[in-house]
Protein backbone atom coordinates (compact mmCIF):
# COMPACT_ATOMS: atom_id res chain seq x y z
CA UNK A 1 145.31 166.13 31.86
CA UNK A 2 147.40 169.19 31.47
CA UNK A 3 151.03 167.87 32.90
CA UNK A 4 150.57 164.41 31.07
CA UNK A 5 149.70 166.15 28.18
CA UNK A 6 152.99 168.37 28.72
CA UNK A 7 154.77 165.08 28.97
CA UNK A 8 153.43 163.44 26.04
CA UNK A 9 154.27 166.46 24.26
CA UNK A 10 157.75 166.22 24.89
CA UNK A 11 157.89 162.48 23.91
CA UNK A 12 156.02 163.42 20.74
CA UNK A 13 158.47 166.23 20.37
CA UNK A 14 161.03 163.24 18.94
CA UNK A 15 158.07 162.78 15.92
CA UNK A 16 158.41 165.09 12.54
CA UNK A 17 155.17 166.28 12.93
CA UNK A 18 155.36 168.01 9.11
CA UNK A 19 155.54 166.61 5.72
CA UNK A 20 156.81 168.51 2.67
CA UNK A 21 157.13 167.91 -1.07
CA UNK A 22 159.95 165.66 -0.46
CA UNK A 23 158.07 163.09 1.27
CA UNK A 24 158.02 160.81 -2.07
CA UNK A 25 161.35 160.73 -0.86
CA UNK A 26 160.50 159.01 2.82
CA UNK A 27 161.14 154.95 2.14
CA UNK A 28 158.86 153.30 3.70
CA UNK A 29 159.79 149.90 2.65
CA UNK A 30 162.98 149.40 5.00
CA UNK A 31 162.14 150.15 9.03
CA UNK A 32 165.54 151.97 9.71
CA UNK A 33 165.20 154.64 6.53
CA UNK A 34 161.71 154.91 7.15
CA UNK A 35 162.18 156.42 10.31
CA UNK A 36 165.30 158.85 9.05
CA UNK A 37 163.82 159.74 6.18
CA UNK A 38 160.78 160.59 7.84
CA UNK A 39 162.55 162.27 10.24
CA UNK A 40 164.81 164.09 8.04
CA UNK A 41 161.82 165.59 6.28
CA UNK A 42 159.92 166.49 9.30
CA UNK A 43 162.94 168.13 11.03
CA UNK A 44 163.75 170.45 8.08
CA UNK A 45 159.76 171.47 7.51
CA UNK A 46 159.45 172.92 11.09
CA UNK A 47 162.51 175.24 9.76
CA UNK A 48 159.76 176.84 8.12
CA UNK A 49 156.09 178.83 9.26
CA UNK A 50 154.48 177.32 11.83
CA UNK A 51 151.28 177.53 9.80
CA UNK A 52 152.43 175.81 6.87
CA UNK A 53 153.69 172.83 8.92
CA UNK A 54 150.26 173.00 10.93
CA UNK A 55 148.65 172.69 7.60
CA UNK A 56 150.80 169.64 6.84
CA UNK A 57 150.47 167.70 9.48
CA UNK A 58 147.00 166.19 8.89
CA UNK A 59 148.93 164.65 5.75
CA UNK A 60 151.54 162.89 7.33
CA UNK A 61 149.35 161.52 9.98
CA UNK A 62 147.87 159.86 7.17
CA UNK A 63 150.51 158.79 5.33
CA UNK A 64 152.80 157.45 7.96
CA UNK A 65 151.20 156.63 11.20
CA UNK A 66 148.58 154.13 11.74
CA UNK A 67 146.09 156.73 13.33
CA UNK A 68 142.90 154.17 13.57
CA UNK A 69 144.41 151.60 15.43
CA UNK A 70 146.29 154.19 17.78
CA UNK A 71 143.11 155.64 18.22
CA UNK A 72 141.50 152.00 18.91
CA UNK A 73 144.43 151.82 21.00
CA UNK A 74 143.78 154.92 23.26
CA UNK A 75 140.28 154.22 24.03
CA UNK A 76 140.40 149.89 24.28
CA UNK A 77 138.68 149.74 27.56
CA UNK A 78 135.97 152.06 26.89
CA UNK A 79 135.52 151.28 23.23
CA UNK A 80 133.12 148.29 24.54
CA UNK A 81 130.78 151.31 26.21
CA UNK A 82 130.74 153.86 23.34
CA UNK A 83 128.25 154.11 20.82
CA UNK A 84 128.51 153.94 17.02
CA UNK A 85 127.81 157.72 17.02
CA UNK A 86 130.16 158.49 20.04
CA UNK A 87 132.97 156.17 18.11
CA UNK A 88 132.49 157.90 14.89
CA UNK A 89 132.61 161.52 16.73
CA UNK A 90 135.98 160.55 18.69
CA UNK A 91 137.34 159.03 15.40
CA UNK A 92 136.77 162.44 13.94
CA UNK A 93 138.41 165.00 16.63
CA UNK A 94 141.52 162.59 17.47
CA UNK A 95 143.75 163.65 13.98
CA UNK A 96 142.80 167.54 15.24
CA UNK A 97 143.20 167.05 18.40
CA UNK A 98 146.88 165.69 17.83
CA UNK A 99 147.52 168.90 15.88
CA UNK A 100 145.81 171.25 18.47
CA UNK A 101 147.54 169.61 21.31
CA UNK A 102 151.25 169.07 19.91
CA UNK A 103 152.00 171.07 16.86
CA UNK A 104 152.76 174.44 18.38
CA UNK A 105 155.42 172.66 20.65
CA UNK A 106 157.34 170.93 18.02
CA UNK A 107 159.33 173.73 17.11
CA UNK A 108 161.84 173.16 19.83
CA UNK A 109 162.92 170.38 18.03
CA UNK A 110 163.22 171.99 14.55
CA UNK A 111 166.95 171.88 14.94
CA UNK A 112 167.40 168.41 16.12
CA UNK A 113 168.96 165.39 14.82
CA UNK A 114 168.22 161.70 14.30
CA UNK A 115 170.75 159.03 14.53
CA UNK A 116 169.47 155.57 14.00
CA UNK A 117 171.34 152.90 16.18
CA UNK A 118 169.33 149.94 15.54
CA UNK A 119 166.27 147.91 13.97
CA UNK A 120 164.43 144.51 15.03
CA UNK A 121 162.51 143.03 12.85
CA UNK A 122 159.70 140.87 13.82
CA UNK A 123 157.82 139.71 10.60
CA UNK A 124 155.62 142.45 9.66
CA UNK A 125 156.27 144.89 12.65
CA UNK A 126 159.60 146.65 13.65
CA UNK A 127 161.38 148.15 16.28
CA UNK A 128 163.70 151.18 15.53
CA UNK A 129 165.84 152.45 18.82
CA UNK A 130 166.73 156.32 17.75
CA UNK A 131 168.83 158.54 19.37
CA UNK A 132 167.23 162.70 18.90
CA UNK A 133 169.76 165.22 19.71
CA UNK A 134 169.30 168.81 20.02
CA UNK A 135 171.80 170.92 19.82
CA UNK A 136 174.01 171.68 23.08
CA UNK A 137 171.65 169.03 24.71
CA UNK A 138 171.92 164.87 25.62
CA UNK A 139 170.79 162.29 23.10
CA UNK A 140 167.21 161.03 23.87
CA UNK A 141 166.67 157.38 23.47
CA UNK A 142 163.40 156.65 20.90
CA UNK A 143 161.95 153.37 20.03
CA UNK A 144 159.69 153.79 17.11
CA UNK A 145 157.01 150.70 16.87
CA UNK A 146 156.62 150.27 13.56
CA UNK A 147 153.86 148.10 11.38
CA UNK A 148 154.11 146.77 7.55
CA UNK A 149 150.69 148.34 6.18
CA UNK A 150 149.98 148.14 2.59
CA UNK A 151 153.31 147.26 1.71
CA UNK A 152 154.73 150.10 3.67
CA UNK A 153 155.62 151.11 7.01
CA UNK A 154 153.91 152.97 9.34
CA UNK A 155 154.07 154.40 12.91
CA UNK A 156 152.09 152.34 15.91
CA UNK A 157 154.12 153.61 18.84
CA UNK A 158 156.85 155.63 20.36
CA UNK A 159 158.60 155.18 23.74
CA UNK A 160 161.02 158.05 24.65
CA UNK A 161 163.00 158.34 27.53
CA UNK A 162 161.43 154.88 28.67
CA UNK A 163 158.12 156.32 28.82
CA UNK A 164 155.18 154.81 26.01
CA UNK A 165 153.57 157.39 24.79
CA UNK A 166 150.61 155.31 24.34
CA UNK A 167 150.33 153.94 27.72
CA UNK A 168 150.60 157.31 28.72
CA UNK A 169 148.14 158.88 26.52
CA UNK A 170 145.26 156.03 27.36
CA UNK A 171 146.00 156.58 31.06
CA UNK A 172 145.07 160.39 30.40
CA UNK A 173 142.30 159.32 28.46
CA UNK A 174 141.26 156.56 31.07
CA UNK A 175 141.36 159.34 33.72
CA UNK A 176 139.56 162.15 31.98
CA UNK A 177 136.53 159.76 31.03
CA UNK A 178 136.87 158.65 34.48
CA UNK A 179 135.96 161.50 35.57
CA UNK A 180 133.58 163.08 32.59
CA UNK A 181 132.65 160.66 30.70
CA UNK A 182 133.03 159.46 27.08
CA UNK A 183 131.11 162.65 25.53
CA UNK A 184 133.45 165.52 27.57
CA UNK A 185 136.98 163.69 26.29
CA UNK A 186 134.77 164.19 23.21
CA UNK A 187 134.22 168.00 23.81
CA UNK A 188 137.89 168.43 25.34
CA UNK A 189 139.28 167.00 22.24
CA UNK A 190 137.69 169.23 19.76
CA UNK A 191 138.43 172.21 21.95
CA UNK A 192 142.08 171.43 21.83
CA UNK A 193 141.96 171.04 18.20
């Protein structure tokens, strides 16, 4: 799991993975300012300590991404196998896990930039195409999957570079139950958060 972890990292890297006392400001209610205002706010919080945006990002996974059915989504062909117990137990460690596994390695992107190039609406669910830029460094293309939740947007999906994150996420998962079992992605996941 360690090199497609790496990768989905990276991809992830494109996500504000902080939230600070300006997020009243992110609008949720249109796709394309959801995502730079989001972004905006994330960028400039990993200016700051890496523990306070740690902290922080349990919040914003919350707030703005639709962790529950990502989580469904990550898990869809064993979910059938898994007990109540088991479900409840990987429901807990995923929002840590996300933290443990890609907080640290956000801070690479603290100085990038987010330019919004286009949105698709498709009734209640969006598609924003993104272009991150660091500094010195080729745009990277982003689609953010977006879904109208409780009046308000909120993140399903990313694809960077052409890669899914999810599909490559569940195929780590897949694998590492594959070869473990459900309770060790269990155990693995709360060790990495």
């Amino acid at each position: 799991m360690r090199s497609s972890s790496y990768l989905t990292a990276t991809l992830l890297a494109s996500l504000p993975f902080a939230i600070s006392p300006a997020a009243a400001a992110v609008d949720n209610k249109d796709p394309g300012r959801f995502v730079e205002s989001l972004a905006t706010t994330g960028f400039g919080v990993l200016k700051g300590s890496k523990a306070a945006a740690r902290g922080q990002f349990r919040t914003l996974l919350g707030q703005h991404f639709a962790v529950d059915a990502i989580g469904d989504r990550l898990i869809r062909r064993w979910r059938p196998k898994v007990s109540a117990a088991q479900y409840q137990a990987y429901k807990a460690a995923l929002p840590n896990f996300i933290i443990g596994t890609y907080a640290d390695r956000l801070y690479d992107y603290a100085d990038a930039s987010i330019k919004v190039v286009r949105v698709q609406n498709q009734g209640d669910n969006a598609a924003v195409l993104t272009q991150v830029t660091k500094p010195g460094e080729r745009p990277v293309n982003a689609i953010w999957s977006l879904s109208k939740v409780g009046g308000g947007y909120k993140v399903t999906n990313l694809t960077v570079a052409g890669i899914n994150l999810a599909v490559a996420q569940t195929a780590d998962f897949d694998s590492y139950v594959q070869r473990n079992g459900f309770d060790a992605l269990i155990a693995f996941m709360k060790r990495r958060g």
